[in-house]
PDB file of N, CA and C in Angstrom:
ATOM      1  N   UNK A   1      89.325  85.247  88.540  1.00  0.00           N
ATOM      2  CA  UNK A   1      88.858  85.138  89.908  1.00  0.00           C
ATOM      3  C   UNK A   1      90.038  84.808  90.814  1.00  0.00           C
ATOM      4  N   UNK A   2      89.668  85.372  92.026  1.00  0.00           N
ATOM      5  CA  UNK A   2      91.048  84.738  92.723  1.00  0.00           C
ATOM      6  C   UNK A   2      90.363  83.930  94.104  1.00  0.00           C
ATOM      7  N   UNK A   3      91.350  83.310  94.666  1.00  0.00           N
ATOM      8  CA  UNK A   3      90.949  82.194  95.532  1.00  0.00           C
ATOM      9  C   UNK A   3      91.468  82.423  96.440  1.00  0.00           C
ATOM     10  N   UNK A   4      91.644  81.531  97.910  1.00  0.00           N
ATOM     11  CA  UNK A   4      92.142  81.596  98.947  1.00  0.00           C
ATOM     12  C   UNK A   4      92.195  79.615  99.183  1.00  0.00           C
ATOM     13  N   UNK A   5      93.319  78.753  98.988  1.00  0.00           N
ATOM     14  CA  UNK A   5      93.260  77.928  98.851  1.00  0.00           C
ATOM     15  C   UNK A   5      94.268  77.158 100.255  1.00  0.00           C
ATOM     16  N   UNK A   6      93.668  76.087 101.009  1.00  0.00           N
ATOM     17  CA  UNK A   6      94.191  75.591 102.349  1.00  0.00           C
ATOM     18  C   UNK A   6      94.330  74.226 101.552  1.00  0.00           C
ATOM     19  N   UNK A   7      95.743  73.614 101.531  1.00  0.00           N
ATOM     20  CA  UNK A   7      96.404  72.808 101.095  1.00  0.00           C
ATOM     21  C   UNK A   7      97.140  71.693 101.995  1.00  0.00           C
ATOM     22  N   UNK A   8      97.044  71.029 101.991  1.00  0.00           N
ATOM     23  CA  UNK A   8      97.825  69.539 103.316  1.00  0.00           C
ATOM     24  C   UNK A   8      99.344  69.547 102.555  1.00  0.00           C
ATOM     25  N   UNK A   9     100.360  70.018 103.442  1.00  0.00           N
ATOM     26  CA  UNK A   9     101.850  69.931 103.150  1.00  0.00           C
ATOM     27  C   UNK A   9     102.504  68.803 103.342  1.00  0.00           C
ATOM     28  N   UNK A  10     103.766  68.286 103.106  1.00  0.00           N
ATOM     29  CA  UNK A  10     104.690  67.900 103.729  1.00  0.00           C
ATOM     30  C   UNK A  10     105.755  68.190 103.744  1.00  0.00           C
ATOM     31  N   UNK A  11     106.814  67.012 103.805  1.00  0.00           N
ATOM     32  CA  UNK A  11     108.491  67.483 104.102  1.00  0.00           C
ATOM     33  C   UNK A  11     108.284  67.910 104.923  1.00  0.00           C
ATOM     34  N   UNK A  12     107.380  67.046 106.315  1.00  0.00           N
ATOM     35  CA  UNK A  12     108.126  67.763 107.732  1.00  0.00           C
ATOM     36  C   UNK A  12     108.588  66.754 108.577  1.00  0.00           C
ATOM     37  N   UNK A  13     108.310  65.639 107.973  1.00  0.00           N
ATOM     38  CA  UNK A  13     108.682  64.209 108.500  1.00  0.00           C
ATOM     39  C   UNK A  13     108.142  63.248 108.230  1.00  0.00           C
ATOM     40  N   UNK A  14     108.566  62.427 108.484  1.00  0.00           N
ATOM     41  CA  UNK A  14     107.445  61.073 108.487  1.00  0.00           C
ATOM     42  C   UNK A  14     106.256  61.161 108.879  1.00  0.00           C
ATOM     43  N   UNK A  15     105.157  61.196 108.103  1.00  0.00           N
ATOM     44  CA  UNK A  15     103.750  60.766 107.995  1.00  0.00           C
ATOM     45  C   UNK A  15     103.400  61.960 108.693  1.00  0.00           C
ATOM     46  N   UNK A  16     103.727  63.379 108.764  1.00  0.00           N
ATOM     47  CA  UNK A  16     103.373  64.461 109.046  1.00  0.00           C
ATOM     48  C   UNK A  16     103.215  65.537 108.484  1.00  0.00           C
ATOM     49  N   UNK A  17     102.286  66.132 108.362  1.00  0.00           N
ATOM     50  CA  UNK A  17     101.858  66.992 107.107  1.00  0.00           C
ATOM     51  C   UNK A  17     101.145  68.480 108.411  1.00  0.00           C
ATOM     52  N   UNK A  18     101.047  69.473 107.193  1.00  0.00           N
ATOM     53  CA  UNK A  18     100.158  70.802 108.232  1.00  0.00           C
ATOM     54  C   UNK A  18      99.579  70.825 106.664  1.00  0.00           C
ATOM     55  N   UNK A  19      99.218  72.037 107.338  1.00  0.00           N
ATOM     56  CA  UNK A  19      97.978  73.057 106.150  1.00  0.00           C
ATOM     57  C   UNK A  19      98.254  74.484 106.102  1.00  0.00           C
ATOM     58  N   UNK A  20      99.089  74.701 104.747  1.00  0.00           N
ATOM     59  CA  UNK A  20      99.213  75.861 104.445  1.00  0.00           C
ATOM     60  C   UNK A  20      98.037  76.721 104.008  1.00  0.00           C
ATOM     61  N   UNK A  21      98.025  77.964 104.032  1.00  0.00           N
ATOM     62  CA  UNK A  21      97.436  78.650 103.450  1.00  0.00           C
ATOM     63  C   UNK A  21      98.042  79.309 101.888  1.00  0.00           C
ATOM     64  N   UNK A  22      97.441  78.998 100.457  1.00  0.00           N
ATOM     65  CA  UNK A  22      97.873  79.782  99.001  1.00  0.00           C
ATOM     66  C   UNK A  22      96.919  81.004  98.472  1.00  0.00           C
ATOM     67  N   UNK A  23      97.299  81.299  97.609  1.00  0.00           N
ATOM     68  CA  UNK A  23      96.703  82.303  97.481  1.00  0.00           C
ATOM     69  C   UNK A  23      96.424  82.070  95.513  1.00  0.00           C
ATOM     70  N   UNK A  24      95.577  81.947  94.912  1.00  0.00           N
ATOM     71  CA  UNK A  24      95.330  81.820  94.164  1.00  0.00           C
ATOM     72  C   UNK A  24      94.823  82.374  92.918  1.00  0.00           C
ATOM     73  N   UNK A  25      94.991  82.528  91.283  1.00  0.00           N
ATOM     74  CA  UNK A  25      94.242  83.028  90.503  1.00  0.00           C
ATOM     75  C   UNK A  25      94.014  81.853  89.369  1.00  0.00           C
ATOM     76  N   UNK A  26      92.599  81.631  89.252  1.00  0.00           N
ATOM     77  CA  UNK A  26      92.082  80.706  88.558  1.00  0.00           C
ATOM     78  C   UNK A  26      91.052  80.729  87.487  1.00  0.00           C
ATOM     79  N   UNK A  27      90.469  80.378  86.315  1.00  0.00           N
ATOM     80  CA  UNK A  27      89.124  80.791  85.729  1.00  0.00           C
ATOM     81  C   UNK A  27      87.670  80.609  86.856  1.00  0.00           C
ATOM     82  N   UNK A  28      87.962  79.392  87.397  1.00  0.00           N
ATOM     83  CA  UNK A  28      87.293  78.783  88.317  1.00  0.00           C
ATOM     84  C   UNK A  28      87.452  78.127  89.381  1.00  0.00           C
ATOM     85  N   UNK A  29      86.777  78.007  90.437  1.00  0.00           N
ATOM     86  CA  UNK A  29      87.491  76.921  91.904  1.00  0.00           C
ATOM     87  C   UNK A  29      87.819  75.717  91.280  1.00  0.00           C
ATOM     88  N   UNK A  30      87.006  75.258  90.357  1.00  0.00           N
ATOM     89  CA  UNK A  30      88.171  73.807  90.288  1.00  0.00           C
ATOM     90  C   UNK A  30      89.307  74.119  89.500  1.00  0.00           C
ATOM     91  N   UNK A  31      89.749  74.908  89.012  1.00  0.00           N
ATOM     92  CA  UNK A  31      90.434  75.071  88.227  1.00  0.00           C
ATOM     93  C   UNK A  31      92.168  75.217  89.277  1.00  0.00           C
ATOM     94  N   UNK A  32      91.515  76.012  90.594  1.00  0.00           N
ATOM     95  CA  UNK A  32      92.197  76.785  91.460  1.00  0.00           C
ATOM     96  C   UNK A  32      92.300  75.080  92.060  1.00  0.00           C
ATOM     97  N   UNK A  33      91.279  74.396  92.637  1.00  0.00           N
ATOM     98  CA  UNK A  33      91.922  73.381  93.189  1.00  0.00           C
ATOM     99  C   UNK A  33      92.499  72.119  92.495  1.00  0.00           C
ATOM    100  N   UNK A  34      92.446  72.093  90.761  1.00  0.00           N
ATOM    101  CA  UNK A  34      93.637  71.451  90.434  1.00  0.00           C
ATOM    102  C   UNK A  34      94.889  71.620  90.503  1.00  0.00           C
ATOM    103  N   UNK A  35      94.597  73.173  90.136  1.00  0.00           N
ATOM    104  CA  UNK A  35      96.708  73.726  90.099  1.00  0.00           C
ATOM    105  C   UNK A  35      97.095  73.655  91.546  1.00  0.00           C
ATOM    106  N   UNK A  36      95.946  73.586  92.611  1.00  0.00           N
ATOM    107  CA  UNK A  36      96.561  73.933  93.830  1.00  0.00           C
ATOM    108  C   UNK A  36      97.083  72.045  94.414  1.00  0.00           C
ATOM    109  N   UNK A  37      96.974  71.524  93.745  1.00  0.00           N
ATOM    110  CA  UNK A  37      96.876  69.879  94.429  1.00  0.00           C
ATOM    111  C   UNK A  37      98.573  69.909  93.673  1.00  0.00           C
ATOM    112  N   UNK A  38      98.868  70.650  92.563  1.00  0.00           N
ATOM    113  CA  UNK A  38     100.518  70.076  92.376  1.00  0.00           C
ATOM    114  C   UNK A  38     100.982  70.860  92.333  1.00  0.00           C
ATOM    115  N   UNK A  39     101.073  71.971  93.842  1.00  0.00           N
ATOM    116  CA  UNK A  39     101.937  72.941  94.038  1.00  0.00           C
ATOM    117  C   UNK A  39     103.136  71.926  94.540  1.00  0.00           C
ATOM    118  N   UNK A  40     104.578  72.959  94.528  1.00  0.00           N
ATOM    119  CA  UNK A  40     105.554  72.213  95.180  1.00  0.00           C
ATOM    120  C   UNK A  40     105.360  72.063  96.935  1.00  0.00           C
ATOM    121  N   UNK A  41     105.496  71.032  97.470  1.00  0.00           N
ATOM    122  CA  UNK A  41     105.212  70.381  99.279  1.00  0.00           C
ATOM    123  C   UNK A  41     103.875  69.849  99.307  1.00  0.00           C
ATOM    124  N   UNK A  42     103.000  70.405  98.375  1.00  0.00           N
ATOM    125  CA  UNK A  42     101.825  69.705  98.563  1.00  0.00           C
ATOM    126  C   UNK A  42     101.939  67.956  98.763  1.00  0.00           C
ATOM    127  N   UNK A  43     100.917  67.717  99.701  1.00  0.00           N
ATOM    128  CA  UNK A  43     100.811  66.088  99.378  1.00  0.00           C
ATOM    129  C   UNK A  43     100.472  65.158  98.128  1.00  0.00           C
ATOM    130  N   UNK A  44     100.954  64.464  97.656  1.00  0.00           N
ATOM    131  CA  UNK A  44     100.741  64.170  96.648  1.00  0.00           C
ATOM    132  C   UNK A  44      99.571  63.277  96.217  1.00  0.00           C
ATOM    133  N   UNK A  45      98.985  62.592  97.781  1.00  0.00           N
ATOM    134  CA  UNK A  45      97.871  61.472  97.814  1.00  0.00           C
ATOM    135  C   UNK A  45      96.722  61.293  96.388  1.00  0.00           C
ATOM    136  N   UNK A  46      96.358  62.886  96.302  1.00  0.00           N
ATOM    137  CA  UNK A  46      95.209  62.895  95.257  1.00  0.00           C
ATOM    138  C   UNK A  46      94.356  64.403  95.780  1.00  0.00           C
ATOM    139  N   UNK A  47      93.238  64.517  95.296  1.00  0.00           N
ATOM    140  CA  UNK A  47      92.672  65.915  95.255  1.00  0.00           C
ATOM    141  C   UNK A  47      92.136  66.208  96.542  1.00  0.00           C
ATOM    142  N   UNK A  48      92.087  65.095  97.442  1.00  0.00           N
ATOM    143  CA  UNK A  48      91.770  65.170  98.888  1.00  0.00           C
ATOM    144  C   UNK A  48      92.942  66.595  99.885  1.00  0.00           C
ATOM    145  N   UNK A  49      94.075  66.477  99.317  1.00  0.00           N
ATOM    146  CA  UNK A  49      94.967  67.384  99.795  1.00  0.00           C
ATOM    147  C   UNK A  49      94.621  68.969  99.981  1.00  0.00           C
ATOM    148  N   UNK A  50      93.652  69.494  99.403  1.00  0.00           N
ATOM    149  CA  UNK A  50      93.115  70.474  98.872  1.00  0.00           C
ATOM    150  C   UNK A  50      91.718  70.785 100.056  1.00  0.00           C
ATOM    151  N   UNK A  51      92.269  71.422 100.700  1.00  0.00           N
ATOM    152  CA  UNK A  51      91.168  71.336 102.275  1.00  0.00           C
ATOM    153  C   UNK A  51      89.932  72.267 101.824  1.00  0.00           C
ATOM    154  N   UNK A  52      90.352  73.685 101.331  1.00  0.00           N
ATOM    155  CA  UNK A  52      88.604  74.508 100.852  1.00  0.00           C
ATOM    156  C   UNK A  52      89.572  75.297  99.630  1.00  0.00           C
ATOM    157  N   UNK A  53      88.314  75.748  99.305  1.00  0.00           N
ATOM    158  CA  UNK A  53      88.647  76.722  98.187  1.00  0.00           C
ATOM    159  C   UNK A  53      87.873  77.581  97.956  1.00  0.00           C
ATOM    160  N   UNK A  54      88.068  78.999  98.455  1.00  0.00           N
ATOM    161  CA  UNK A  54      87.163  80.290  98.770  1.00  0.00           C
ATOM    162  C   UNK A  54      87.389  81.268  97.842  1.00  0.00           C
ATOM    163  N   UNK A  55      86.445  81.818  97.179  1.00  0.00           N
ATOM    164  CA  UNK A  55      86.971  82.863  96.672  1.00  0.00           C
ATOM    165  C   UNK A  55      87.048  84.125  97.120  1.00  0.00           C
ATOM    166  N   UNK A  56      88.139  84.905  96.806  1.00  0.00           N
ATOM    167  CA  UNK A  56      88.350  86.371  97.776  1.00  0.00           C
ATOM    168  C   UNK A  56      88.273  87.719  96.745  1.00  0.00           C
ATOM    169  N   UNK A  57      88.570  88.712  96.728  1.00  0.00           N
ATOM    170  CA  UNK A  57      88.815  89.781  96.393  1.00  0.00           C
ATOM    171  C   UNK A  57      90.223  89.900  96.547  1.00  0.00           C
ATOM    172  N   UNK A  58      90.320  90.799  94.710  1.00  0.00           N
ATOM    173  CA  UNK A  58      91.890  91.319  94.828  1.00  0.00           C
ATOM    174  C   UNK A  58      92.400  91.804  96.012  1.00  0.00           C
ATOM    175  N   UNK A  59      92.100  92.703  96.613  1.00  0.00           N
ATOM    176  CA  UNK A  59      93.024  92.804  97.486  1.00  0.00           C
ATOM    177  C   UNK A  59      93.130  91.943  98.572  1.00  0.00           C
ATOM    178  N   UNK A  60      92.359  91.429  98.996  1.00  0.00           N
ATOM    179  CA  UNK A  60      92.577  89.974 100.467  1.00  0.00           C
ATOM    180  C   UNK A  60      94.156  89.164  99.357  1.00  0.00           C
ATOM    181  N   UNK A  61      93.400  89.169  97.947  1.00  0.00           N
ATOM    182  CA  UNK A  61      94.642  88.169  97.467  1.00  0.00           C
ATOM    183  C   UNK A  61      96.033  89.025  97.031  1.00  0.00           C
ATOM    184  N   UNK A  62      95.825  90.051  97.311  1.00  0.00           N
ATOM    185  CA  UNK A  62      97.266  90.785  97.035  1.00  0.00           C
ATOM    186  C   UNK A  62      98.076  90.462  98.565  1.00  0.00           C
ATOM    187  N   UNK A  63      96.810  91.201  99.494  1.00  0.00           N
ATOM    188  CA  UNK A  63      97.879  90.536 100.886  1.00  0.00           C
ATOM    189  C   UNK A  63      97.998  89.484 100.990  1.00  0.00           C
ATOM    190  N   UNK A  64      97.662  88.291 100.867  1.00  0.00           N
ATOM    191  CA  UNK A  64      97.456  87.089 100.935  1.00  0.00           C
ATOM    192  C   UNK A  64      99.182  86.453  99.993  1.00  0.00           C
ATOM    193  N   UNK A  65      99.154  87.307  98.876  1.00  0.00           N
ATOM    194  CA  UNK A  65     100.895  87.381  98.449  1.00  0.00           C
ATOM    195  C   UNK A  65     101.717  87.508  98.965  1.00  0.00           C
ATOM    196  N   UNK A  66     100.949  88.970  99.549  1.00  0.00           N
ATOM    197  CA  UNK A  66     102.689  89.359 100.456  1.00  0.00           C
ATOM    198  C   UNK A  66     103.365  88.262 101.904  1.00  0.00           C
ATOM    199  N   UNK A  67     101.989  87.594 102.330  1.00  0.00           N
ATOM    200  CA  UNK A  67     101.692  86.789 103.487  1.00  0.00           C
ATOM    201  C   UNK A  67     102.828  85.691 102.752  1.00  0.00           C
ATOM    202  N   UNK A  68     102.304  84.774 102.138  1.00  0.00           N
ATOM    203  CA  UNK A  68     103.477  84.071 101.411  1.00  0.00           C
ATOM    204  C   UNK A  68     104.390  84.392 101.207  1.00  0.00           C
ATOM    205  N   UNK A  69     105.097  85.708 100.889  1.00  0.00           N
ATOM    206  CA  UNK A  69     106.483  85.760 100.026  1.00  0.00           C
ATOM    207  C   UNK A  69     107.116  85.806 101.360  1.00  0.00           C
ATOM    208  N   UNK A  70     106.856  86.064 102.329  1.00  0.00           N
ATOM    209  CA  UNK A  70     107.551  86.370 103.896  1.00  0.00           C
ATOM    210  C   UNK A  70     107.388  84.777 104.839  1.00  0.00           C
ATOM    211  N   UNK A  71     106.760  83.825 104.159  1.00  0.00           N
ATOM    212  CA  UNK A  71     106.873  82.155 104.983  1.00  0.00           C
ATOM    213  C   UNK A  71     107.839  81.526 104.505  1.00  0.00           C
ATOM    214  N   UNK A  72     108.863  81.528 104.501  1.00  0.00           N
ATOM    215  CA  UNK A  72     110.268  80.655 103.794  1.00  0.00           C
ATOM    216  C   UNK A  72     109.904  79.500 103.044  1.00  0.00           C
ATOM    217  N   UNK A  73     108.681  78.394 104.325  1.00  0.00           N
ATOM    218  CA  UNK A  73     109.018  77.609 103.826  1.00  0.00           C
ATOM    219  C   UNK A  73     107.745  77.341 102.400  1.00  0.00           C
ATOM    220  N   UNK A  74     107.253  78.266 102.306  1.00  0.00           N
ATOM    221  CA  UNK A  74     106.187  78.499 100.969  1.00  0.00           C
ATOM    222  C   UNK A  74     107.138  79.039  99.874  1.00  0.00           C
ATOM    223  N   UNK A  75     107.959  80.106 100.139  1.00  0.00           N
ATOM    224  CA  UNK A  75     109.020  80.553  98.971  1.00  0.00           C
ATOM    225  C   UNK A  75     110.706  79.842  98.946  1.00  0.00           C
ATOM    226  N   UNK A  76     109.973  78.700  99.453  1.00  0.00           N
ATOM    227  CA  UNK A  76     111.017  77.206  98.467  1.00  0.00           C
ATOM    228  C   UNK A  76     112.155  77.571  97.117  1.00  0.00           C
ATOM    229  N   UNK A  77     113.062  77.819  97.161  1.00  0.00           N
ATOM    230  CA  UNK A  77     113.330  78.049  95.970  1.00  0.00           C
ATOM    231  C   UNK A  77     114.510  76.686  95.636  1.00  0.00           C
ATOM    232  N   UNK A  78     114.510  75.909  94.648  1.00  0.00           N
ATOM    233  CA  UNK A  78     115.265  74.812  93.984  1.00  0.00           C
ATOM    234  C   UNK A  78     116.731  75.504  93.857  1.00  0.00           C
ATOM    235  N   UNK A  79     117.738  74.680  94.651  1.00  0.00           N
ATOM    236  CA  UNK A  79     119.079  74.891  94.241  1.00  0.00           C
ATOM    237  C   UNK A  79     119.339  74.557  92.702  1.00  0.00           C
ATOM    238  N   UNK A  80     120.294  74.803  91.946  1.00  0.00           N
ATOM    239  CA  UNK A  80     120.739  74.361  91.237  1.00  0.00           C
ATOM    240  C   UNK A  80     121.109  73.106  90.863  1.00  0.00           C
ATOM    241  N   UNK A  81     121.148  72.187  89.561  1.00  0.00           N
ATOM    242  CA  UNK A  81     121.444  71.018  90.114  1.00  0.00           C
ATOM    243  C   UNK A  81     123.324  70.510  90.211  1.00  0.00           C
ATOM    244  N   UNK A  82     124.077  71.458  90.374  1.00  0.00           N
ATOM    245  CA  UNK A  82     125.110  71.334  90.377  1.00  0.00           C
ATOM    246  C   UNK A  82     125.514  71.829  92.069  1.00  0.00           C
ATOM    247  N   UNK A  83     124.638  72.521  92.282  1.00  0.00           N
ATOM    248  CA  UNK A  83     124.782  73.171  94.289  1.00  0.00           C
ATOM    249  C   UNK A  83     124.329  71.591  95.089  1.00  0.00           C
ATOM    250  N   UNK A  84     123.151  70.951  94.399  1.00  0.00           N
ATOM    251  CA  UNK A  84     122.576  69.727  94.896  1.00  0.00           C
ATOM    252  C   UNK A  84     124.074  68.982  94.924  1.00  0.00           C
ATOM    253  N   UNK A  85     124.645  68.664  93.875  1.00  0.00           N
ATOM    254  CA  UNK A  85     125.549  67.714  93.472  1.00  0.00           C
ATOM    255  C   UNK A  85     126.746  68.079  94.319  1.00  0.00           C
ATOM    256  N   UNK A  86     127.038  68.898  95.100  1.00  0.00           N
ATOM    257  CA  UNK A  86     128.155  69.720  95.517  1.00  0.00           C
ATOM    258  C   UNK A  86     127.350  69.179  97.079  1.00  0.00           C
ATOM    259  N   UNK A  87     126.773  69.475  97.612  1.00  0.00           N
ATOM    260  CA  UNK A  87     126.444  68.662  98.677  1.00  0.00           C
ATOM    261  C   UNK A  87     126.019  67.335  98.982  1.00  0.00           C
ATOM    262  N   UNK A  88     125.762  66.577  98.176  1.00  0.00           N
ATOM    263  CA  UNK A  88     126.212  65.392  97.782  1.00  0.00           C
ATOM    264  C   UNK A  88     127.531  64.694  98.398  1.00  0.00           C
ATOM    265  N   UNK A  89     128.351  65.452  97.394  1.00  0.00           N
ATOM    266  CA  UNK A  89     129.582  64.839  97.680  1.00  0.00           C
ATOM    267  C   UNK A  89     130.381  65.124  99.147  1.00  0.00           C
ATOM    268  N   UNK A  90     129.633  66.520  99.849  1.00  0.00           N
ATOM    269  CA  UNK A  90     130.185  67.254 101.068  1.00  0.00           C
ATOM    270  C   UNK A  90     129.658  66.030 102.077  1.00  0.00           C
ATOM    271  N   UNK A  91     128.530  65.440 101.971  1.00  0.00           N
ATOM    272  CA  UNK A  91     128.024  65.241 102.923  1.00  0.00           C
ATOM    273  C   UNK A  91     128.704  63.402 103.435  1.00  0.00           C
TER     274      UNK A  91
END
């Protein structure tokens, strides 16, 4: 099944959060709103972070991909931990 999952973010500052939109494939909605509570930016509070959880059709969730791969700050990608360590010392 696939989902359409609205999630409470952060890392935008102090005590400030939005609501992304994910896009999901799960056996079931809870299933979709556990994995969706420890995506990376999610808030970490508890399962409250996890605003609805709808289920859609493949294709809403294929675009619903492409919608993500084009929001930067959803396609997060982890430096290395030696690029981390290298700005570190720059800074």
């Amino acid at each position: 099944m696939f989902f359409k999952v609205v999630v409470e973010c952060g890392h935008v500052g102090a005590g400030k959060s939005f609501e992304a939109v994910r896009y999901w494939e799960a056996k079931n909605a809870s299933h979709a709103l556990c994995s969706a509570s420890s995506l990376p930016r999610a808030k970490k509070k508890n399962l409250t972070v996890v605003k609805s959880v709808v289920p859609i059709s493949r294709r809403e969730y294929d675009l619903g991909l492409q919608e993500e791969a084009s929001n930067p700050y959803l396609t997060w990608i982890p430096r290395p931990f030696e690029a981390r360590q290298a700005a570190r010392r720059a800074s």
